[in-house]
N, C-alpha and C. Protein backbone atom coordinates (compact mmCIF):
# COMPACT_ATOMS: atom_id res chain seq x y z
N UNK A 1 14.61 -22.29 15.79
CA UNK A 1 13.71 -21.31 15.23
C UNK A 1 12.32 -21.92 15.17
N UNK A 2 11.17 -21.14 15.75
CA UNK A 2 9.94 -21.75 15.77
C UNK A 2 9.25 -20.44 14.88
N UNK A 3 8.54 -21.40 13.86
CA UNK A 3 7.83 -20.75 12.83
C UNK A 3 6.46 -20.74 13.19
N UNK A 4 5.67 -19.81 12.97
CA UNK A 4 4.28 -20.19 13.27
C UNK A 4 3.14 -18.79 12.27
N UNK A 5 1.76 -19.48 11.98
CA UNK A 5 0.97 -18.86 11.60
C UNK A 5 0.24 -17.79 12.04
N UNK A 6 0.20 -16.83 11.46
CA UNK A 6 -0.73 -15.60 12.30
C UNK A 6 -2.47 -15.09 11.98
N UNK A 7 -2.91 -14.87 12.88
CA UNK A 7 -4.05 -15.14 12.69
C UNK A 7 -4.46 -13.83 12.03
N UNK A 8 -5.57 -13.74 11.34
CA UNK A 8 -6.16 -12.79 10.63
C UNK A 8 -5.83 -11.18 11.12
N UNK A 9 -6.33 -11.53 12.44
CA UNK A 9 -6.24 -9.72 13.78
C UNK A 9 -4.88 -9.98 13.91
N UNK A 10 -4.21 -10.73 14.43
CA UNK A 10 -2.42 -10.59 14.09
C UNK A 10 -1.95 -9.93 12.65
N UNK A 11 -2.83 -10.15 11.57
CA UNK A 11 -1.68 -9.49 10.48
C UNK A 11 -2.31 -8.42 10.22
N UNK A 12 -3.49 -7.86 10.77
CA UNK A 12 -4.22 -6.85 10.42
C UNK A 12 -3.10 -6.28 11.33
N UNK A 13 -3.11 -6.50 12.49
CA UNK A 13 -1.80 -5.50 13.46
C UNK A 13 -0.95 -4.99 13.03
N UNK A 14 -0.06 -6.33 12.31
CA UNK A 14 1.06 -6.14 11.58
C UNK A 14 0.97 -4.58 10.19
N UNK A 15 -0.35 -4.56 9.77
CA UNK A 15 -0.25 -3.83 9.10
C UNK A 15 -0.26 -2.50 9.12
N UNK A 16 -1.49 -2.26 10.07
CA UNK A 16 -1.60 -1.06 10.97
C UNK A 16 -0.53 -0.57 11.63
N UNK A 17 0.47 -1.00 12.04
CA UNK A 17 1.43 -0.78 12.92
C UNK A 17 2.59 -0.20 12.06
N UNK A 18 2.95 -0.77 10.54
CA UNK A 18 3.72 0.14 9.48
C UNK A 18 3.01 0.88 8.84
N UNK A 19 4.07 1.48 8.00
CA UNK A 19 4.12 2.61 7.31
C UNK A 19 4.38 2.25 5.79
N UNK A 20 5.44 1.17 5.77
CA UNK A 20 6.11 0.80 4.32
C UNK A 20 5.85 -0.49 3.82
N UNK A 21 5.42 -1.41 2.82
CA UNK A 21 5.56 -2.38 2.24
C UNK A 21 6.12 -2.25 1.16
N UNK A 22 5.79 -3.63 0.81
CA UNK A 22 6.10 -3.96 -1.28
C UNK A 22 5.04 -4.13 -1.70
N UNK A 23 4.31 -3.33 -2.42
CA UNK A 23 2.76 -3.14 -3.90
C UNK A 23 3.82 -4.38 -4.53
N UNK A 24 2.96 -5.67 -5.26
CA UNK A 24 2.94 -6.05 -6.31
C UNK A 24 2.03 -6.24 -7.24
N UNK A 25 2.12 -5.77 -8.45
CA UNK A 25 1.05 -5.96 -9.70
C UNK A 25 1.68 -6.74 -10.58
N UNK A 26 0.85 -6.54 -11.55
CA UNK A 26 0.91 -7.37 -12.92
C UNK A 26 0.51 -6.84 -14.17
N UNK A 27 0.61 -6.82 -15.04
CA UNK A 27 0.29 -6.33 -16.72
C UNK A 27 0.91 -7.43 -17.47
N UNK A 28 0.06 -7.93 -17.98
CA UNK A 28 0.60 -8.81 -19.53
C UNK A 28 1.72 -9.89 -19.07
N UNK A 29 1.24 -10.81 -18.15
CA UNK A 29 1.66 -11.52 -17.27
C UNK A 29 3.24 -11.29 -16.76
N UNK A 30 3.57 -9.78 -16.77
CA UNK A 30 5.44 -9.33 -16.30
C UNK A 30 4.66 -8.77 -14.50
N UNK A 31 5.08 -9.71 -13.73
CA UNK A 31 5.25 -9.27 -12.09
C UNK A 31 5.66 -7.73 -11.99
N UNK A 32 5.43 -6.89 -11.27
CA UNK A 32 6.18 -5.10 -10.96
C UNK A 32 6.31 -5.54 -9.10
N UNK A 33 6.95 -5.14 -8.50
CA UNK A 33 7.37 -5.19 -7.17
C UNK A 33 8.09 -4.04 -7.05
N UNK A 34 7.34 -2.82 -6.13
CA UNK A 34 7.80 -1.29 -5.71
C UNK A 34 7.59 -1.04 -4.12
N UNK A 35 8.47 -0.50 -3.34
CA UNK A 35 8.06 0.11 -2.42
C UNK A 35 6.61 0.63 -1.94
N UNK A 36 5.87 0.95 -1.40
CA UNK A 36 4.95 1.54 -1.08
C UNK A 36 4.68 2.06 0.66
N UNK A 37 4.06 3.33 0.53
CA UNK A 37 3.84 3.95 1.56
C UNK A 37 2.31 3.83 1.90
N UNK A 38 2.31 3.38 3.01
CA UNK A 38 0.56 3.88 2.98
C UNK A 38 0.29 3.76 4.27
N UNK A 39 -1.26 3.92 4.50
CA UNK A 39 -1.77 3.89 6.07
C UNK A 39 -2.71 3.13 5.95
N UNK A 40 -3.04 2.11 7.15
CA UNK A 40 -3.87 1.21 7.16
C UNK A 40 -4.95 1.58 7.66
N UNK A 41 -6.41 1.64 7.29
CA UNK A 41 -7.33 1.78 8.40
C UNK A 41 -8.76 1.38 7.64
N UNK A 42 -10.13 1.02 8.25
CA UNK A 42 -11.19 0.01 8.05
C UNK A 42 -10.99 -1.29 6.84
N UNK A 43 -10.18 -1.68 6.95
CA UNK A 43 -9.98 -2.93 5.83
C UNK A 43 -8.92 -2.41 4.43
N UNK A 44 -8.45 -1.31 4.53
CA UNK A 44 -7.85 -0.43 3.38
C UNK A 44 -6.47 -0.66 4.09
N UNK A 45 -5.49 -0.52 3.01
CA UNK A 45 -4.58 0.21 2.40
C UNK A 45 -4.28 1.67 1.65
N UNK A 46 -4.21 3.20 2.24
CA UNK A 46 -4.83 4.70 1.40
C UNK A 46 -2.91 4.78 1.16
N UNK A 47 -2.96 5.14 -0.49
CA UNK A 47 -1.61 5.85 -0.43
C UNK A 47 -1.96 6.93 -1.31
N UNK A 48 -0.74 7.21 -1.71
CA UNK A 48 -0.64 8.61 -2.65
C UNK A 48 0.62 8.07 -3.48
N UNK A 49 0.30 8.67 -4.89
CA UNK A 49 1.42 8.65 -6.04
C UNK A 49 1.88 9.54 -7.11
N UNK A 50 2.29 9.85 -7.45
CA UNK A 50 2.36 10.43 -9.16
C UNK A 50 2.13 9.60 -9.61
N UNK A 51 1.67 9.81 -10.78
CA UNK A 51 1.24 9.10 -12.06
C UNK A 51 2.79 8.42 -12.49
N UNK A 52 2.84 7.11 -13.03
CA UNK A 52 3.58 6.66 -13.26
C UNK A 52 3.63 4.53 -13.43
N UNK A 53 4.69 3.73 -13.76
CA UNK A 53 4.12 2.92 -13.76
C UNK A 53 3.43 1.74 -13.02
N UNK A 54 3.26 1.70 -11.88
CA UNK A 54 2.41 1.49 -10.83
C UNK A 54 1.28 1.43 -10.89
N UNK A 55 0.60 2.72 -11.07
CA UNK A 55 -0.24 3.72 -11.33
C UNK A 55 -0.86 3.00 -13.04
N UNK A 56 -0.48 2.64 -13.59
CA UNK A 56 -0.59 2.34 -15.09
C UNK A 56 -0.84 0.86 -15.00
N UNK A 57 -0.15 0.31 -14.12
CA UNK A 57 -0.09 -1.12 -14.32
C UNK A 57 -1.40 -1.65 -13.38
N UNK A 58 -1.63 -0.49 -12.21
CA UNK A 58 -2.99 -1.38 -11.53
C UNK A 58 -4.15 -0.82 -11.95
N UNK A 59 -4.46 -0.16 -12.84
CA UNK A 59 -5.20 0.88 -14.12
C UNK A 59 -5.25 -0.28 -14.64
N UNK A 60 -4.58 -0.88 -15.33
CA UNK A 60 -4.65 -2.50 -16.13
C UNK A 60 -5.35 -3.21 -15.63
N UNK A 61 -4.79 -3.72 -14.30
CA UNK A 61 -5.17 -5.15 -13.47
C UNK A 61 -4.88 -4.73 -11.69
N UNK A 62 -6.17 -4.55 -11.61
CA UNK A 62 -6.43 -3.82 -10.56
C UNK A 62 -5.94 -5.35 -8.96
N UNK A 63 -5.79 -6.61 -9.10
CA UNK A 63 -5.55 -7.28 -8.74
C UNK A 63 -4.14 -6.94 -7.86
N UNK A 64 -3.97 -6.61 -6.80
CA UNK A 64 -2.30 -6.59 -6.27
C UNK A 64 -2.47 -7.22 -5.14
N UNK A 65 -1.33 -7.70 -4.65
CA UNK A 65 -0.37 -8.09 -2.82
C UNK A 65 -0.01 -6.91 -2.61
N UNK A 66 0.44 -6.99 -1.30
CA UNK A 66 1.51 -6.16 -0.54
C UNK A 66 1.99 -7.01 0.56
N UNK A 67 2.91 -6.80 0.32
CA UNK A 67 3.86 -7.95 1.53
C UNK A 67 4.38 -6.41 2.27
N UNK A 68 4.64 -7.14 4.04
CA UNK A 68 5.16 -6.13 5.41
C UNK A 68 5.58 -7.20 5.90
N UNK A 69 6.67 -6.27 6.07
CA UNK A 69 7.44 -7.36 7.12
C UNK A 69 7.79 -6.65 8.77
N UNK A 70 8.06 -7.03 9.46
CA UNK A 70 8.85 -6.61 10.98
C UNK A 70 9.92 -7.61 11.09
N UNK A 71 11.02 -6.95 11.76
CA UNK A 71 12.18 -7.79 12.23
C UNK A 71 12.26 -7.21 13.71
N UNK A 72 12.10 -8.92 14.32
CA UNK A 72 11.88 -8.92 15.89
C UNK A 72 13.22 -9.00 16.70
N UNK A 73 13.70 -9.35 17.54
CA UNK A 73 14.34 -10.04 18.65
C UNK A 73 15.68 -10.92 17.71
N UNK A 74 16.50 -10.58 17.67
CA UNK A 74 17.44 -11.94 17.46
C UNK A 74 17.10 -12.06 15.96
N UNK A 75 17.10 -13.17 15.51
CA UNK A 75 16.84 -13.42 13.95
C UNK A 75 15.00 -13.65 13.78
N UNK A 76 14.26 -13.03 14.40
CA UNK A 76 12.92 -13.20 14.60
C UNK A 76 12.13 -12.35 13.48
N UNK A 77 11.11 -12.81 12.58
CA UNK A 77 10.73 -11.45 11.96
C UNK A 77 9.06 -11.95 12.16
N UNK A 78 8.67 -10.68 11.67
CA UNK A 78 7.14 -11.49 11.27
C UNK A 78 6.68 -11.03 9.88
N UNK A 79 5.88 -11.48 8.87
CA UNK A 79 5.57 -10.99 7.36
C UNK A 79 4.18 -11.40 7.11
N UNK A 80 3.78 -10.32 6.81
CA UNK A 80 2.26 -10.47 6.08
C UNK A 80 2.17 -9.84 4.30
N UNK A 81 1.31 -10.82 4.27
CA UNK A 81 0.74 -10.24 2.81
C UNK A 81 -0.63 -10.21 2.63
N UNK A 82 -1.14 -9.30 2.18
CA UNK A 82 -2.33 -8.85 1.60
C UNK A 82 -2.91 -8.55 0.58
N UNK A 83 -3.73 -9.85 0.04
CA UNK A 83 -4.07 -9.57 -1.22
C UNK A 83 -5.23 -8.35 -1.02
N UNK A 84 -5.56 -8.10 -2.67
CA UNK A 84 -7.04 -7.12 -2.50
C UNK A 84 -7.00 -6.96 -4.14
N UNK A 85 -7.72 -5.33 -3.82
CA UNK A 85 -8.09 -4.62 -5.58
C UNK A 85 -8.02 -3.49 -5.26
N UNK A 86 -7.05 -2.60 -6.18
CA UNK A 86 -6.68 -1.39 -6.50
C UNK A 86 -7.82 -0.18 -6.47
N UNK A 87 -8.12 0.80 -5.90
CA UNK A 87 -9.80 1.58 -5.95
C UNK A 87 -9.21 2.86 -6.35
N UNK A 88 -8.88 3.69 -7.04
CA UNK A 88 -8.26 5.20 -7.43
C UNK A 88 -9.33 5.70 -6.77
N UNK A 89 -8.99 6.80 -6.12
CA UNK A 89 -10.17 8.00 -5.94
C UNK A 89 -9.75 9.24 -6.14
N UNK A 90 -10.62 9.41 -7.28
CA UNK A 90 -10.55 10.67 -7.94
C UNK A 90 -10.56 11.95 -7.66
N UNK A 91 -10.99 12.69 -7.63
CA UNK A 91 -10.66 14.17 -7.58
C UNK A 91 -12.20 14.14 -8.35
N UNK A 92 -13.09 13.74 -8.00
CA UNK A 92 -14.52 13.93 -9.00
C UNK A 92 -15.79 13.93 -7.90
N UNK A 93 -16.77 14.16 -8.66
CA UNK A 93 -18.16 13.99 -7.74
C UNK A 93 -18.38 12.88 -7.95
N UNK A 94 -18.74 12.20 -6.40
CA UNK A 94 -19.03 10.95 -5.61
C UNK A 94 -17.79 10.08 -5.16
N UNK A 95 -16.85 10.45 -5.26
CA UNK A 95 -15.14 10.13 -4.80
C UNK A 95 -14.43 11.01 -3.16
N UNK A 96 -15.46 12.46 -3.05
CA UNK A 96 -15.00 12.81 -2.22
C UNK A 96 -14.66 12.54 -0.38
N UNK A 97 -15.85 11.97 -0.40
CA UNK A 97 -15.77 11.60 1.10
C UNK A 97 -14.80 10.39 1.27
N UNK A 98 -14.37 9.72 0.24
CA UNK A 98 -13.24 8.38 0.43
C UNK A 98 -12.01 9.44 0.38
N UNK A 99 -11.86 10.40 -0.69
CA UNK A 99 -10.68 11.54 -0.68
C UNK A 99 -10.45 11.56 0.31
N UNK A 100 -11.25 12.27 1.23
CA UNK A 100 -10.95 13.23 2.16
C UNK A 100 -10.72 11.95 3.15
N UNK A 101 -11.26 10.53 3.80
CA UNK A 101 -11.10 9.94 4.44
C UNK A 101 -9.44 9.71 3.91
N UNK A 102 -8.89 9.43 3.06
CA UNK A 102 -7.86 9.12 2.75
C UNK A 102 -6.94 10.12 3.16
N UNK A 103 -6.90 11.29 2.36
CA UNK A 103 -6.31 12.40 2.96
C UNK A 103 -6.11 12.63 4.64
N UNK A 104 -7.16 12.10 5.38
CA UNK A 104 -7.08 12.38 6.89
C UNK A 104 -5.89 10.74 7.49
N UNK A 105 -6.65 9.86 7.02
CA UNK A 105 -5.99 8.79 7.39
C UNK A 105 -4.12 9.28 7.40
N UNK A 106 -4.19 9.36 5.79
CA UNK A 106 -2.51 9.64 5.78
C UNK A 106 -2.10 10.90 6.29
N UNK A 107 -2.57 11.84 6.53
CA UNK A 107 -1.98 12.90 6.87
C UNK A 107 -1.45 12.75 8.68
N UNK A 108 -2.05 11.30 9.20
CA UNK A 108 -1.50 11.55 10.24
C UNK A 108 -0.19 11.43 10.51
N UNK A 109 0.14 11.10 9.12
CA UNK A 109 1.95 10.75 9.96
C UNK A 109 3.03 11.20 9.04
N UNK A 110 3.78 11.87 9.85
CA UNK A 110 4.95 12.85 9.14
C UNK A 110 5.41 12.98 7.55
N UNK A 111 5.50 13.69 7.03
CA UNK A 111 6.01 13.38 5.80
C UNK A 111 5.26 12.21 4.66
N UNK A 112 3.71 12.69 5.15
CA UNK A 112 2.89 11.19 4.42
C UNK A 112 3.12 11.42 2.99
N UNK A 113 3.06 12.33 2.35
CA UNK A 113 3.18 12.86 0.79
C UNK A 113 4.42 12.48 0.00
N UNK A 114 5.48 12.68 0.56
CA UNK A 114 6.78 12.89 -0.02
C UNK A 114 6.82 11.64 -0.71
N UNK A 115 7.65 10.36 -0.01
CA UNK A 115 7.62 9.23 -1.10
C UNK A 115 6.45 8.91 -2.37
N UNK A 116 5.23 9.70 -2.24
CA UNK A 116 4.64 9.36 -3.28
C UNK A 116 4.76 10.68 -4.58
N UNK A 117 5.14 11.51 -3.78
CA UNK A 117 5.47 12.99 -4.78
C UNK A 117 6.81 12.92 -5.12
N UNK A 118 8.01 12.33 -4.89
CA UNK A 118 8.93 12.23 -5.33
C UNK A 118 9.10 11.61 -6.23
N UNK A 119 10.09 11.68 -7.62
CA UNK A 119 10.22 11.00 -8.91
C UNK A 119 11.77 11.35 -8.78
N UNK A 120 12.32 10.28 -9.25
CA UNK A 120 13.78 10.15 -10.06
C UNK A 120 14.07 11.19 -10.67
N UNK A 121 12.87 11.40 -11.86
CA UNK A 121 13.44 12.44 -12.89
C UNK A 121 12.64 13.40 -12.46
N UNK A 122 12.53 14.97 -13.46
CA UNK A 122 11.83 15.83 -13.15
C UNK A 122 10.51 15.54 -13.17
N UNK A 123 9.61 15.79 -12.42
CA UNK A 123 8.34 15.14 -12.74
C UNK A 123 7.13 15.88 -14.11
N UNK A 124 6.08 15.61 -14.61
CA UNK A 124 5.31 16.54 -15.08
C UNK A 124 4.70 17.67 -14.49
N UNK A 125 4.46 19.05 -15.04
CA UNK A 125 3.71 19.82 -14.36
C UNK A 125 2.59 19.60 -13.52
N UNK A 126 1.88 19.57 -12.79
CA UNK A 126 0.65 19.27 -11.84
C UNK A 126 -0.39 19.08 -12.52
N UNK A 127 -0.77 20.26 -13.94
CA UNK A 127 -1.16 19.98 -14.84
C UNK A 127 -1.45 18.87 -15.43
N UNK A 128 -0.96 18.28 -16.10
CA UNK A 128 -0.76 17.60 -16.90
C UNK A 128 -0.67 16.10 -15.82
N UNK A 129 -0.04 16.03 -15.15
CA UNK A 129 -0.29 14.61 -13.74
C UNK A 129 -0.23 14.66 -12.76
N UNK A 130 -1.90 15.19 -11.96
CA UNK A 130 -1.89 15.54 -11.04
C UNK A 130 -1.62 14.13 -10.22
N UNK A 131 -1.40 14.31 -8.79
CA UNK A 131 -1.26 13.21 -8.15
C UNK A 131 -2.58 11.91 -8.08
N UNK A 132 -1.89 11.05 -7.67
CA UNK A 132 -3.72 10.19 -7.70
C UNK A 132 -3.56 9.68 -5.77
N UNK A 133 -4.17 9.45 -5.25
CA UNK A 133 -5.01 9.16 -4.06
C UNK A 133 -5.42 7.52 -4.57
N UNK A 134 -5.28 6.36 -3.46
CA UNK A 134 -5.72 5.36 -4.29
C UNK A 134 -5.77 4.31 -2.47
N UNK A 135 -6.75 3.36 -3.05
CA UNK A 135 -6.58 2.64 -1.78
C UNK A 135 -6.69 1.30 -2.35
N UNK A 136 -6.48 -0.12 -1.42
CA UNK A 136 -6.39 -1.02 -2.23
C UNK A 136 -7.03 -1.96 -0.69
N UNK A 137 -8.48 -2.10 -1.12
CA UNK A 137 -9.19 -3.18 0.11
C UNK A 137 -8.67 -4.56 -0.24
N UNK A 138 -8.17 -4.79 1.16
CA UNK A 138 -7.47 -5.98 1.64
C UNK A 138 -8.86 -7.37 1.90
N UNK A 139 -8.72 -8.21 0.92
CA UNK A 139 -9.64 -8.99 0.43
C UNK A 139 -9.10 -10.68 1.27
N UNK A 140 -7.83 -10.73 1.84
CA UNK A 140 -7.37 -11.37 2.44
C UNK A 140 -6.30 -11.13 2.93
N UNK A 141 -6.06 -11.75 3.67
CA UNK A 141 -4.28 -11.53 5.01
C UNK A 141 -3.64 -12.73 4.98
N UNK A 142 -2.64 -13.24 5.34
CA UNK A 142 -1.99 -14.54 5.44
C UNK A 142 -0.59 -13.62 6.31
N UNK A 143 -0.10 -15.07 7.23
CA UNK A 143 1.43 -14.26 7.91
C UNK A 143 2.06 -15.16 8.60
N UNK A 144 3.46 -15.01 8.60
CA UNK A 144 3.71 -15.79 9.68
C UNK A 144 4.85 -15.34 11.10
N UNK A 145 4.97 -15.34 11.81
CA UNK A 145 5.98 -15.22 12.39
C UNK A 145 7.08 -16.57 12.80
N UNK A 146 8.18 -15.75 12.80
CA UNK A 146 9.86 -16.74 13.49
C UNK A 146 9.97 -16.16 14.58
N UNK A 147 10.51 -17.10 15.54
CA UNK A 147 10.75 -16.70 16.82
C UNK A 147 11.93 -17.42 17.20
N UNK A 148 13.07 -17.32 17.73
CA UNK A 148 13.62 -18.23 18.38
C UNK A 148 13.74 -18.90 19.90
């Protein structure tokens, strides 16, 4: 097995090229590690969520990773992580043109909404928690790939 480092435009690839990682945050020094959906594009990370604790915890400490992985050839994978900072965009004046960039970004690919509109339990009325729109600029990359 040959391990090796990936270069900056290698894990930017890596990222652009999925759909799914792991968001990790923090609150009151307890780690959170969740799924996440999103689309990659000018230095961003754009997803979508319900309100919930995710959503609460990078409201706290806007500081997160996201680790992606690929599994290659044989026992081959490759994994990046990306640090950054959490950016909500609101539903307000001077938020819109990142909205709508966000909204376009994700809407290109099937079913972009669902994992972030879906909840376990019944969710709140729309009312009361509307969805949030949020992106998280990737402030650094690190990665490596296995190959055999």
């Amino acid at each position: 097995m040959l391990v090796r480092t990936l270069s900056a435009f290698e894990c930017t690839k890596v990222l652009a090229a999925n759909r799914v990682g792991r968001l990790a945050c923090a609150k009151d020094g307890q780690p959170y590690v969740v799924p996440l959906y999103y689309a990659h594009s000018d230095a961003h990370l754009y997803a979508f969520s319900m309100p919930g604790k995710k959503i609460e915890w990078m409201r706290a400490n806007p500081l997160v990773s996201v680790q992606v992985d690929e599994h290659g050839q044989g026992r081959g994978w490759k994994s990046v992580v990306a640090d950054g900072r959490y950016e909500e965009l609101p539903d307000l004046i001077g938020h819109k043109l990142q909205r709508d960039h966000a909204w376009s970004v994700l809407s290109k690919h099937t079913d972009w909404w669902e994992p972030g509109a879906l909840k376990p339990v019944t969710p709140p009325t729309a009312d009361s928690a509307p969805h949030v729109f949020f992106r998280i600029l990737i402030e650094q990359v690190s990665g490596r790939e296995a190959s055999e």
